[in-house]
N, C-alpha and C. Protein backbone atom coordinates (compact mmCIF):
# COMPACT_ATOMS: atom_id res chain seq x y z
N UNK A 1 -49.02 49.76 143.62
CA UNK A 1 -49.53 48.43 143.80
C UNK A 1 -49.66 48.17 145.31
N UNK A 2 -50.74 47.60 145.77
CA UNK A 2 -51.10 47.29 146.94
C UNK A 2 -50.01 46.18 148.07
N UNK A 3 -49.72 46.09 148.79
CA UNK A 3 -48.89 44.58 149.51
C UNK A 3 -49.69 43.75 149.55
N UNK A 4 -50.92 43.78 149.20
CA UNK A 4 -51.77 42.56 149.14
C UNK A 4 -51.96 41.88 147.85
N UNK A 5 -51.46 42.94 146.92
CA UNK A 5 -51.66 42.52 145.24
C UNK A 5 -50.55 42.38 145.28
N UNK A 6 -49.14 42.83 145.57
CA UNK A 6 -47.91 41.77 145.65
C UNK A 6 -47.58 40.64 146.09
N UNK A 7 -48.20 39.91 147.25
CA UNK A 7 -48.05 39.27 147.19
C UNK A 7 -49.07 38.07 146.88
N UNK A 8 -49.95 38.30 146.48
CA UNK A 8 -50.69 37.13 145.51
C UNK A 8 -49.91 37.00 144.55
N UNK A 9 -49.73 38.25 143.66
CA UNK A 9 -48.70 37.82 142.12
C UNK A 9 -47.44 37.12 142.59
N UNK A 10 -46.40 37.49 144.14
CA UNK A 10 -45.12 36.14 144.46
C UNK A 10 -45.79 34.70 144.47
N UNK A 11 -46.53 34.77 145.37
CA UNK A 11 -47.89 33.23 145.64
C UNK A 11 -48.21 32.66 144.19
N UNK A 12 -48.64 33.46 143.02
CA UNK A 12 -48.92 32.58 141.66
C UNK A 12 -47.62 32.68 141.11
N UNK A 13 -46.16 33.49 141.26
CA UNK A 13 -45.49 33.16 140.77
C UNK A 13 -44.65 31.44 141.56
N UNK A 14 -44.75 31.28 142.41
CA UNK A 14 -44.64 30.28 143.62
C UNK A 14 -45.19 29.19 143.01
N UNK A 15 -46.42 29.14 142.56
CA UNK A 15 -47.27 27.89 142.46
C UNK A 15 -46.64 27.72 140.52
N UNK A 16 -46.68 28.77 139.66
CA UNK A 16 -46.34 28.19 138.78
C UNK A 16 -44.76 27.75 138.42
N UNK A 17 -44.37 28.24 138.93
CA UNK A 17 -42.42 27.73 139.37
C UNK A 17 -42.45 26.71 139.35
N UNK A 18 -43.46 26.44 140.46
CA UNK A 18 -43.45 24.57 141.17
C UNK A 18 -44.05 24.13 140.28
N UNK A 19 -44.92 24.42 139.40
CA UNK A 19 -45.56 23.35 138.47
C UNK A 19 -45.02 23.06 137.51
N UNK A 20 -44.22 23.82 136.80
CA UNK A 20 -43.14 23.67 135.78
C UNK A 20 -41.91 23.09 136.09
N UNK A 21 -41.66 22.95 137.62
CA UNK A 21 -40.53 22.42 137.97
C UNK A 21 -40.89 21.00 138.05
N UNK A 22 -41.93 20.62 138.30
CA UNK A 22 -42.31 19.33 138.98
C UNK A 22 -42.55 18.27 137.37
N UNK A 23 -43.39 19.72 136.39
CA UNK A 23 -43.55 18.79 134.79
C UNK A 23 -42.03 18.61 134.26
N UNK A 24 -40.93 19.39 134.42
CA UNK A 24 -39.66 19.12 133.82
C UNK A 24 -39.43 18.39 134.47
N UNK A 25 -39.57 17.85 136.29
CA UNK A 25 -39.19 16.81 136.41
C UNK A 25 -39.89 15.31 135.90
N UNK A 26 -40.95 15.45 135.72
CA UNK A 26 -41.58 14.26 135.12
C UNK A 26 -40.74 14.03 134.08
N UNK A 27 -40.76 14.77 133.20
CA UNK A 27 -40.19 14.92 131.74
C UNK A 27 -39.09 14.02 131.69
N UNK A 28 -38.03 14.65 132.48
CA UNK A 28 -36.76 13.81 132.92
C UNK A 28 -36.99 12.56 133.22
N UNK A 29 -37.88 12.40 133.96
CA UNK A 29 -38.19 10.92 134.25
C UNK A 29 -38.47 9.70 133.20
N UNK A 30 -39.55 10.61 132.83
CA UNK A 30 -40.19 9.28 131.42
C UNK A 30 -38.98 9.75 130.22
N UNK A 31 -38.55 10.33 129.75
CA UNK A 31 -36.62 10.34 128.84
C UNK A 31 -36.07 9.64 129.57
N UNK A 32 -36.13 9.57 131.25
CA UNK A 32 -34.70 8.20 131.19
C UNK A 32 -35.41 7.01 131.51
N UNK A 33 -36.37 6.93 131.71
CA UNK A 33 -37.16 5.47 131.43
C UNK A 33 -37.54 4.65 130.32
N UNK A 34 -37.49 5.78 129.17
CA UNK A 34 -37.54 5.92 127.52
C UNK A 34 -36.02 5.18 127.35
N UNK A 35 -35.53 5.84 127.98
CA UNK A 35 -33.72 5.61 127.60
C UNK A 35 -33.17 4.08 127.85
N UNK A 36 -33.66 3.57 129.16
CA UNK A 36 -33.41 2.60 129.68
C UNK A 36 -34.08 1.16 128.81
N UNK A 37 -35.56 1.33 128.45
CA UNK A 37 -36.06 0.81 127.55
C UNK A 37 -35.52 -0.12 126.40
N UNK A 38 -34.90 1.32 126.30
CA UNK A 38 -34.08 1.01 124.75
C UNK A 38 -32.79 0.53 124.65
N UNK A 39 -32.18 0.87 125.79
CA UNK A 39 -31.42 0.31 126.13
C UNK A 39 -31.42 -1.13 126.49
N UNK A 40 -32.17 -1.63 127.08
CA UNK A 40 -32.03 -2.73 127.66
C UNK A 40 -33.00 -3.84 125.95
N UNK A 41 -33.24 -3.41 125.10
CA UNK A 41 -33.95 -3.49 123.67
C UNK A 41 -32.93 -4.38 122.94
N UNK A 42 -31.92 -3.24 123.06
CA UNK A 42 -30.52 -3.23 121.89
C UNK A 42 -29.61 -4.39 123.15
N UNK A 43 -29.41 -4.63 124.08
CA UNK A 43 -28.57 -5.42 124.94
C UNK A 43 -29.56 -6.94 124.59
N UNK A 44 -30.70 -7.16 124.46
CA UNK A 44 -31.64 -8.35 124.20
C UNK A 44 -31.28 -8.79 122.95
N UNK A 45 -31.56 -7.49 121.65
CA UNK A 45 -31.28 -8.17 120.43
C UNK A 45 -29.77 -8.58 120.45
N UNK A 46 -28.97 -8.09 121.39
CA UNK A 46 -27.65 -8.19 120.82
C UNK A 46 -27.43 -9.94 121.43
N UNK A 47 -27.89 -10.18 122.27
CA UNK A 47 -27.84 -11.41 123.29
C UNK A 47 -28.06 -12.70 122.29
N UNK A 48 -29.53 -12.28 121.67
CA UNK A 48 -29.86 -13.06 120.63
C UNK A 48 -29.22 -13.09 119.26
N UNK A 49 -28.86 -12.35 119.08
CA UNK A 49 -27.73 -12.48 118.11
C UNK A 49 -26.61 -13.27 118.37
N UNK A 50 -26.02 -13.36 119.45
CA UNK A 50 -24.96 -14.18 119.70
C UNK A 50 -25.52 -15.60 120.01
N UNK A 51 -26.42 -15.74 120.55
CA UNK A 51 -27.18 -17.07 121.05
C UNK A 51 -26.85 -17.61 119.24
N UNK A 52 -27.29 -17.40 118.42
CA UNK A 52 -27.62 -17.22 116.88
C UNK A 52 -26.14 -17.94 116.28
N UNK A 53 -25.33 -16.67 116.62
CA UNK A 53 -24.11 -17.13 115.90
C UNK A 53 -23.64 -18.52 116.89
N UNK A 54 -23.44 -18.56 117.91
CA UNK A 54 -22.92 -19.87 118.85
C UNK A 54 -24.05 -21.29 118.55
N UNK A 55 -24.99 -21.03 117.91
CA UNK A 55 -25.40 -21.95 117.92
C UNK A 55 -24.96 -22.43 116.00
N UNK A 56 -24.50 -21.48 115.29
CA UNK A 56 -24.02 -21.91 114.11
C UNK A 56 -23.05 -22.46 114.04
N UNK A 57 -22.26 -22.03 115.26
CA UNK A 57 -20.80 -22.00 115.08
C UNK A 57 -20.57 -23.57 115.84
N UNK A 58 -21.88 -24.36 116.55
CA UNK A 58 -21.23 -25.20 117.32
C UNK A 58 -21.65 -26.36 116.95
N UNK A 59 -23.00 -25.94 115.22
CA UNK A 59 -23.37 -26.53 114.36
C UNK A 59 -22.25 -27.22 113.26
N UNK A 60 -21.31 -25.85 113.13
CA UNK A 60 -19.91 -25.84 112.27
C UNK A 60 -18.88 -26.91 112.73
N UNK A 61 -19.01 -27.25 114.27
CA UNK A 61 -18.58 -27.91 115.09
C UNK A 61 -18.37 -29.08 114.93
N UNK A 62 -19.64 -29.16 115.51
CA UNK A 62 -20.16 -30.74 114.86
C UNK A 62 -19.62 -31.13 113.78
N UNK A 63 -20.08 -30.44 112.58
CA UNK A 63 -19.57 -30.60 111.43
C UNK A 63 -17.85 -31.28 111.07
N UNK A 64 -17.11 -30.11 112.00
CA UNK A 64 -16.11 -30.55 111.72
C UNK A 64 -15.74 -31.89 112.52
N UNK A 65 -16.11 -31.95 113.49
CA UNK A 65 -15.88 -32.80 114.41
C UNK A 65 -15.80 -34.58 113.93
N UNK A 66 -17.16 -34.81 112.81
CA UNK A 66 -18.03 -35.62 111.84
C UNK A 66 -16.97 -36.02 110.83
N UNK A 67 -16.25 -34.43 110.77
CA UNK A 67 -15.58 -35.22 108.99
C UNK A 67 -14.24 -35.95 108.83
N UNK A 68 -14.46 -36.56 108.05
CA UNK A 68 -12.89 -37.39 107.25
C UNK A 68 -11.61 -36.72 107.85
N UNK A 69 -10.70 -37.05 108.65
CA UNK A 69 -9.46 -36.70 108.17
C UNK A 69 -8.72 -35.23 106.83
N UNK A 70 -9.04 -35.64 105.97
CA UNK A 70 -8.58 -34.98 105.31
C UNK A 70 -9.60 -33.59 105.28
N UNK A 71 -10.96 -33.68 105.28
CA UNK A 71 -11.53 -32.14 105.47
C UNK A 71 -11.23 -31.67 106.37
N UNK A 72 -10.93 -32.40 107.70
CA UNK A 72 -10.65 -31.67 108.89
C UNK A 72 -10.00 -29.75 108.64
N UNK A 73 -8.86 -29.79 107.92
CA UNK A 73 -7.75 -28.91 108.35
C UNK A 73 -8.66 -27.60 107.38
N UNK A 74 -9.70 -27.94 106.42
CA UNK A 74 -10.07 -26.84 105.36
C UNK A 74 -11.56 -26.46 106.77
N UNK A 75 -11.87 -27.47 107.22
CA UNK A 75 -13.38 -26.81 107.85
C UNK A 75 -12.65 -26.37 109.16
N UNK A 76 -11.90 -26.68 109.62
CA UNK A 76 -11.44 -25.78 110.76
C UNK A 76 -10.92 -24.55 110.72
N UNK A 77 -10.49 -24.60 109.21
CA UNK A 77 -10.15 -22.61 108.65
C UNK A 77 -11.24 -22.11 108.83
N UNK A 78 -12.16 -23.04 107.74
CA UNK A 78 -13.63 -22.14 107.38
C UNK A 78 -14.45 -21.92 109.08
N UNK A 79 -14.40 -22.89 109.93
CA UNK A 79 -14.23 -22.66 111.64
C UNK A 79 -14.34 -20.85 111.86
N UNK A 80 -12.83 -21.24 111.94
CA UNK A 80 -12.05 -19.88 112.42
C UNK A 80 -12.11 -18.75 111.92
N UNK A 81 -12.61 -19.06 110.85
CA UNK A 81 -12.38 -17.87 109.99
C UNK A 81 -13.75 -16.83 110.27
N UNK A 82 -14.61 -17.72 110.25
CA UNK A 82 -16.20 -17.45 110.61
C UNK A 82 -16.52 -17.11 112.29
N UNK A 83 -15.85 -17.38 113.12
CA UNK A 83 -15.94 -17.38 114.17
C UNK A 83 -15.39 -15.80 114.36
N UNK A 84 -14.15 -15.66 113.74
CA UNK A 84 -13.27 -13.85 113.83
C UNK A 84 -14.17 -13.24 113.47
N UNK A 85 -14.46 -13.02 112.00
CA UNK A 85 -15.26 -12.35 111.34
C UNK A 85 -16.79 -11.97 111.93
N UNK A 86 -17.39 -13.17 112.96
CA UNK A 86 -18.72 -12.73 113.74
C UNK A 86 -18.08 -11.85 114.74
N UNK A 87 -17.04 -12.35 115.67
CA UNK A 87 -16.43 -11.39 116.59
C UNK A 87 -16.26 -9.80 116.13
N UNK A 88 -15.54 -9.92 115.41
CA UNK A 88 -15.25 -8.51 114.87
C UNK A 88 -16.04 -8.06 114.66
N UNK A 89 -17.19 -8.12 113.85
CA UNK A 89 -18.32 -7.79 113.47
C UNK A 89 -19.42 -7.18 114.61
N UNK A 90 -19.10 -8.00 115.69
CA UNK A 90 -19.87 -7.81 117.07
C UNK A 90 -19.13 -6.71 117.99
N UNK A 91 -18.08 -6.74 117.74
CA UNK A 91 -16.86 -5.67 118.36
C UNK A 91 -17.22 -4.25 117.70
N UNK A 92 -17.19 -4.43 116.24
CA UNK A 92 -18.21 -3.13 115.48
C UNK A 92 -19.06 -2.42 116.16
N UNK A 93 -20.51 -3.33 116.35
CA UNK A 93 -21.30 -2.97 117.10
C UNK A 93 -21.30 -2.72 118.79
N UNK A 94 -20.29 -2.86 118.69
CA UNK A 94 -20.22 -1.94 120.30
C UNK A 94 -19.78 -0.96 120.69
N UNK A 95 -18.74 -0.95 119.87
CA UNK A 95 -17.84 1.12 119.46
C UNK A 95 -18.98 1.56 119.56
């Protein structure tokens, strides 16, 4: 083989190195821009979900806030009880 036909074939091995290096780096790029996306997707719905429950819960509020004496002590269970149970539930979804 000639030194002139060697080194054209290092030179195209050179240029395609770099081109495959440069598309895996794209690659990488748009996967963690993909990633972030989705991420920031699941942190929105989760936001709104709580917006959701706090606004039930301050509906429940009211509620109790409104009633007789004597319902007081049963809607402040049903309160609390509903208030854990969203927590926990939301604690789930974050493991």
């Amino acid at each position: 083989m000639k030194p002139h036909t060697k080194s054209l074939h290092v030179i195209r091995f050179a240029v395609i190195l770099a081109w495959v290096l440069a598309i895996g780096s794209q690659v990488r790029v748009l996967y963690a821009e993909h990633e972030e996306a989705k991420m920031m997707e699941q942190k929105e719905k989760m936001r709104a979900e709580i917006k959701a429950q706090d606004t039930g819960l301050t509906a429940e509020t009211a509620k109790l806030n409104k009633a007789p004496q004597p319902e007081k002590l049963e809607l402040m269970a049903a309160l609390l009880t509903h208030w854990v149970e969203q927590r926990s539930a939301m604690n789930v979804k974050k493991a």
